[in-house]
Protein backbone atom coordinates (compact mmCIF):
# COMPACT_ATOMS: atom_id res chain seq x y z
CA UNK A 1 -67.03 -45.48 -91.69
CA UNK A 2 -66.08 -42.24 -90.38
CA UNK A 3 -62.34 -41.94 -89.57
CA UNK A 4 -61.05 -39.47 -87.00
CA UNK A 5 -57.30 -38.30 -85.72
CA UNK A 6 -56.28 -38.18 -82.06
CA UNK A 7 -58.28 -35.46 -81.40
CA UNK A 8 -61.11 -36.30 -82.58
CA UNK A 9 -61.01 -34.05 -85.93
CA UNK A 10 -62.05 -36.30 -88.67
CA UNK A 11 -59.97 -37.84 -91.05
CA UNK A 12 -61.82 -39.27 -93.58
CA UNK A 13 -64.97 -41.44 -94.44
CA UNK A 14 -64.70 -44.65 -96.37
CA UNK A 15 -67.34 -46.52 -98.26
CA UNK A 16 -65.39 -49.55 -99.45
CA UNK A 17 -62.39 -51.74 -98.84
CA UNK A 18 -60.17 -50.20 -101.43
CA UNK A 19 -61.48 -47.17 -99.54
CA UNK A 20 -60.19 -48.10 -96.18
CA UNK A 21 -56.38 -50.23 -98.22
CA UNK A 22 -55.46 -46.18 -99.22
CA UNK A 23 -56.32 -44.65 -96.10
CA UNK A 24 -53.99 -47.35 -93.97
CA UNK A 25 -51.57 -46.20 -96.57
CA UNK A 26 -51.54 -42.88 -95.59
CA UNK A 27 -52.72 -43.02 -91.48
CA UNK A 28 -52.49 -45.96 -89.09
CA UNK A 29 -55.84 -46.84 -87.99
CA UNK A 30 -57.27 -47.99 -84.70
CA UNK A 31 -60.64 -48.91 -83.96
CA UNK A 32 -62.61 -50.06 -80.56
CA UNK A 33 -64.87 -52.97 -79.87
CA UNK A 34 -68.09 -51.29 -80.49
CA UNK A 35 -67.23 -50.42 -84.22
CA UNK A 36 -65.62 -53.32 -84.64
CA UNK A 37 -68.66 -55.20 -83.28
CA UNK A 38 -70.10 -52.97 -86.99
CA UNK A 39 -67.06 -53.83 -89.21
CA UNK A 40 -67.57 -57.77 -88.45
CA UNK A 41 -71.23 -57.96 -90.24
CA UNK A 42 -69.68 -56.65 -93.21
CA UNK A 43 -69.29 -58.58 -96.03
CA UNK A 44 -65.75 -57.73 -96.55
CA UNK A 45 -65.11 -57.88 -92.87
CA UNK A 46 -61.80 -59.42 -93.50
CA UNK A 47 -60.03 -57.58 -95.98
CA UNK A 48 -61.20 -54.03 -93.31
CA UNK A 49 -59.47 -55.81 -90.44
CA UNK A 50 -56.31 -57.00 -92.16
CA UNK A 51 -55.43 -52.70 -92.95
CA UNK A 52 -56.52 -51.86 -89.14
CA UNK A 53 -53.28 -51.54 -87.15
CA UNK A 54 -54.54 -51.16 -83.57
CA UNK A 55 -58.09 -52.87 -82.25
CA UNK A 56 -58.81 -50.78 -78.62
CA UNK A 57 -61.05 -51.83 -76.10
CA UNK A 58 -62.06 -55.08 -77.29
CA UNK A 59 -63.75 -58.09 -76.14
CA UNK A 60 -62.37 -61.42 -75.67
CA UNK A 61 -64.70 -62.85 -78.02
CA UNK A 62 -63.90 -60.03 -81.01
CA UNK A 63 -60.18 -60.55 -79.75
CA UNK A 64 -60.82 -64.09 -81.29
CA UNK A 65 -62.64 -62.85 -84.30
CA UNK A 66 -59.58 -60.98 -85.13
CA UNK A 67 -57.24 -63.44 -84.86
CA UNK A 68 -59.63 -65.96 -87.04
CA UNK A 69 -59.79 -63.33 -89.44
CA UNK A 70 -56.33 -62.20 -89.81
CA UNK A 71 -55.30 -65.80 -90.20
């Protein structure tokens, strides 16, 4: 996943979970609903959303994802 600031400069790219745990050390991340719609068939889906601090334009349906996941 490609990471970018506020203005759209990028941040960072991650290839892993660990990956994405030290970069929501450093940065609070957001996302949207069509790369979250990306992160959700991952494998490790769970542990990628649980060090995401904002979700953005999302669905209903991912809205519930989230929730399911985080719990």
């Amino acid at each position: 996943m490609i990471w970018c600031d506020i203005d759209d400069k990028k941040v960072a790219t991650t290839v892993s979970t660990d990956d994405v745990f030290q970069l929501s050390r450093k940065h609070m991340l957001c996302t949207n609903g069509d790369m979250l719609a990306k992160v959700i068939l991952l494998p490790t889906a769970a542990m990628v959303i649980r060090n995401i601090d904002i979700f953005s334009r999302t669905s209903p349906a991912q809205k519930g994802i989230i929730v399911g996941m985080l719990n």
